[in-house]
C-alpha atoms as a PDB file:
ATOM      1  CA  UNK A   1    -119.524  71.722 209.490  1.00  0.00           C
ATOM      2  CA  UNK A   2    -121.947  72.868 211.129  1.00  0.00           C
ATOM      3  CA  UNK A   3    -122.348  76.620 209.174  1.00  0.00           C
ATOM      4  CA  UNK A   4    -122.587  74.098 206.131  1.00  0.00           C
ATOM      5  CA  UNK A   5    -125.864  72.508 207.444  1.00  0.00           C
ATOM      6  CA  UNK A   6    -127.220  76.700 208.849  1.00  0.00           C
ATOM      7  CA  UNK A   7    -126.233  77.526 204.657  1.00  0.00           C
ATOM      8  CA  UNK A   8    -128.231  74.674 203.170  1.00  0.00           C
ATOM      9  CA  UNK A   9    -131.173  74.893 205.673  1.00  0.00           C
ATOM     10  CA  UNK A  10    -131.282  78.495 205.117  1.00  0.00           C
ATOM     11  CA  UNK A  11    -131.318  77.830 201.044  1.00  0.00           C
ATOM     12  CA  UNK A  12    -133.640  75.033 201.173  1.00  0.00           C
ATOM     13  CA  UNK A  13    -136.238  77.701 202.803  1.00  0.00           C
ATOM     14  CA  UNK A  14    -135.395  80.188 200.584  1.00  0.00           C
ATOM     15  CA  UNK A  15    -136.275  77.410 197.834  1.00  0.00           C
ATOM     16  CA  UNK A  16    -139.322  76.274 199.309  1.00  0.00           C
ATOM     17  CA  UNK A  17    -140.552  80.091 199.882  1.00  0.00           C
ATOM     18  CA  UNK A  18    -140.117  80.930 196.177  1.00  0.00           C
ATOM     19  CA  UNK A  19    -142.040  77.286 195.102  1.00  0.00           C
ATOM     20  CA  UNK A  20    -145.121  78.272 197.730  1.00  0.00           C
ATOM     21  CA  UNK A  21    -145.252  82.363 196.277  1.00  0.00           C
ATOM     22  CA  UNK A  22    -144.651  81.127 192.699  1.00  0.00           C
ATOM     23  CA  UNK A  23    -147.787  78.704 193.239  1.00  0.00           C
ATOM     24  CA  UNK A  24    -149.544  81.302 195.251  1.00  0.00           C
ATOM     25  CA  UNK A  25    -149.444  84.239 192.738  1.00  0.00           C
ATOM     26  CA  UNK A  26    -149.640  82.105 189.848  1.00  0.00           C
ATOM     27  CA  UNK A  27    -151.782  82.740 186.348  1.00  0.00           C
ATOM     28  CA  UNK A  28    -153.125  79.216 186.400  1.00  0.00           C
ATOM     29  CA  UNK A  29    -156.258  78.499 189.066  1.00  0.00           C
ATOM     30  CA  UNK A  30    -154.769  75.349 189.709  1.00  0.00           C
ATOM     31  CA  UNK A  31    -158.106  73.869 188.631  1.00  0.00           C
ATOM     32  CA  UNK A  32    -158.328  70.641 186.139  1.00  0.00           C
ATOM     33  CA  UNK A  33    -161.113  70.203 183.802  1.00  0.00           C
ATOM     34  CA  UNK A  34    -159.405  66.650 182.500  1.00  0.00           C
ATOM     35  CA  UNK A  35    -161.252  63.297 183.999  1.00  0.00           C
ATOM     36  CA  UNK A  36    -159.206  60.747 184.417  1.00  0.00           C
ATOM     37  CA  UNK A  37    -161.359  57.751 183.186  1.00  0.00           C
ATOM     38  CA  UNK A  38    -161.303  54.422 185.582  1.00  0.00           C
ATOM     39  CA  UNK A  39    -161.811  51.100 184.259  1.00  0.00           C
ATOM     40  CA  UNK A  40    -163.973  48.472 186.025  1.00  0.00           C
ATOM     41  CA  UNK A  41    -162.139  45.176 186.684  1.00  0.00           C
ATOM     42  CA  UNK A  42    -164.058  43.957 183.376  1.00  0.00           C
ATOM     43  CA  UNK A  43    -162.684  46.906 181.499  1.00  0.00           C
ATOM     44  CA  UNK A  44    -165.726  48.631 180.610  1.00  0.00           C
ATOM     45  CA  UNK A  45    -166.667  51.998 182.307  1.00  0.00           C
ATOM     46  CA  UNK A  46    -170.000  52.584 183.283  1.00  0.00           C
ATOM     47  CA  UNK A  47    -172.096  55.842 182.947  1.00  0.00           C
ATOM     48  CA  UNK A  48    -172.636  55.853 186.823  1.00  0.00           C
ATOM     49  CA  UNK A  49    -168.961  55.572 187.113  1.00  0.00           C
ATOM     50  CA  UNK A  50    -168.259  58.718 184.557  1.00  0.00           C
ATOM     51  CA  UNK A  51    -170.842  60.705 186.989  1.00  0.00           C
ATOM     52  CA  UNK A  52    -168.615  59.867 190.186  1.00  0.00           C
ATOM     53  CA  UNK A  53    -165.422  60.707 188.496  1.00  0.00           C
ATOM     54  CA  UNK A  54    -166.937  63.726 187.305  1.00  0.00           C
ATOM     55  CA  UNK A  55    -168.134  64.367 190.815  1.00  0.00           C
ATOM     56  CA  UNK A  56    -165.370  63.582 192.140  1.00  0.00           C
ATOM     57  CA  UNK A  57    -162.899  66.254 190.369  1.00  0.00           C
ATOM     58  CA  UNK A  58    -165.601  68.908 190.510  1.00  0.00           C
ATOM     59  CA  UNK A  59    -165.551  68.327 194.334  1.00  0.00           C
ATOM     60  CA  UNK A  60    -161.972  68.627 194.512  1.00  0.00           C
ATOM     61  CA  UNK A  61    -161.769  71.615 192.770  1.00  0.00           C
ATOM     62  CA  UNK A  62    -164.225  73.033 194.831  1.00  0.00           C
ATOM     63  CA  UNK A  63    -162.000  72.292 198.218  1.00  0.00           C
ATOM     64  CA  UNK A  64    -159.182  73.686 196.613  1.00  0.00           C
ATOM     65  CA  UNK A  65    -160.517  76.620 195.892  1.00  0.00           C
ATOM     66  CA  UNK A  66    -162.487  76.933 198.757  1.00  0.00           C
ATOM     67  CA  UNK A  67    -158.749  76.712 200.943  1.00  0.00           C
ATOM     68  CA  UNK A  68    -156.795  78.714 198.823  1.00  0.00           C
ATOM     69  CA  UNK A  69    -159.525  81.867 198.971  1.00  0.00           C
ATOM     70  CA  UNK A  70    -160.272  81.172 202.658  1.00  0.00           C
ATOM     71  CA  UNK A  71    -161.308  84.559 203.404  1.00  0.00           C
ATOM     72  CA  UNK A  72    -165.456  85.091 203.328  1.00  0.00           C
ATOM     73  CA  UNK A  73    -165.632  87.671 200.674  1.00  0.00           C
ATOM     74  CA  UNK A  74    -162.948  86.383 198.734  1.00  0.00           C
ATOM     75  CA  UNK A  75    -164.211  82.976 198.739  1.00  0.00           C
ATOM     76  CA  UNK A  76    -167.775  84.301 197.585  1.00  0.00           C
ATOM     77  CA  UNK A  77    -166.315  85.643 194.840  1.00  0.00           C
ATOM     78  CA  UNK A  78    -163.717  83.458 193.227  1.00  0.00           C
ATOM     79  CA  UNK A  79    -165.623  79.705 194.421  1.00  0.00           C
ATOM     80  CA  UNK A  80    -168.902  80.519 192.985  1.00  0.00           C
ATOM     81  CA  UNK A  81    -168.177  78.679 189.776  1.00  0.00           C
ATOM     82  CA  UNK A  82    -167.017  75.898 191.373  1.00  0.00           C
ATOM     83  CA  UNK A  83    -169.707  75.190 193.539  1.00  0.00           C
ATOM     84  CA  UNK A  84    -172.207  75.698 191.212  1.00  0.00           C
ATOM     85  CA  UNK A  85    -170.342  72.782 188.894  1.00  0.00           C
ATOM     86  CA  UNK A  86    -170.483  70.369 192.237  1.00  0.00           C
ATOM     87  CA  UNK A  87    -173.928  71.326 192.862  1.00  0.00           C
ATOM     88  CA  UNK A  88    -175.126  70.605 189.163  1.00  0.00           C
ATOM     89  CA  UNK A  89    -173.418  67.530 189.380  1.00  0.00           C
ATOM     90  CA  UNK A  90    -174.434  66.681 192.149  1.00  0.00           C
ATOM     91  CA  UNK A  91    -178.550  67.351 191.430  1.00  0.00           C
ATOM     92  CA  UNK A  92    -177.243  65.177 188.156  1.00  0.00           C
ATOM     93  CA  UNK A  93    -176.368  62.168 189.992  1.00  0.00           C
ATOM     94  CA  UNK A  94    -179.284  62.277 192.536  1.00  0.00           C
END
């Protein structure tokens, strides 16, 4: 019983290995360009609203990319896109 529980530990890692290097080497960014719209609790959504969604997901993408190229030059090059999109956003809103 108990070489059962080493085989399907040991599998479940092998498993969980091949998810994280799939998502790691991946073609896709991992990056969404899709708002997801909110409603207020009257139903309408406001322009202010659309702004702080919009910040919102270019913010996120921005800390994702900024953890998944946490090396100095790396994040230079691959986040500069992203933080320029937070940063316009962000002078839009202010």
């Amino acid at each position: 019983m108990g070489h059962m529980f080493l085989l399907s530990t040991s599998s479940s890692c092998t498993l969980i290995w091949f998810i994280f290097l799939n998502c790691l080497f991946s073609s896709s960014d991992g990056l969404t360009e899709d708002i997801v719209p909110l409603k207020n609790p009257g139903g309408a959504s406001s322009d202010c609203e659309e702004m702080l969604i919009s910040f919102a997901v270019a913010s996120g993408n921005f800390t994702y990319c900024t953890i998944r190229n946490a090396r100095p030059i790396t994040l230079c090059k691959k986040c500069v896109k992203t933080y320029l999109t937070v940063r316009q956003i962000y002078k839009d809103i202010s």
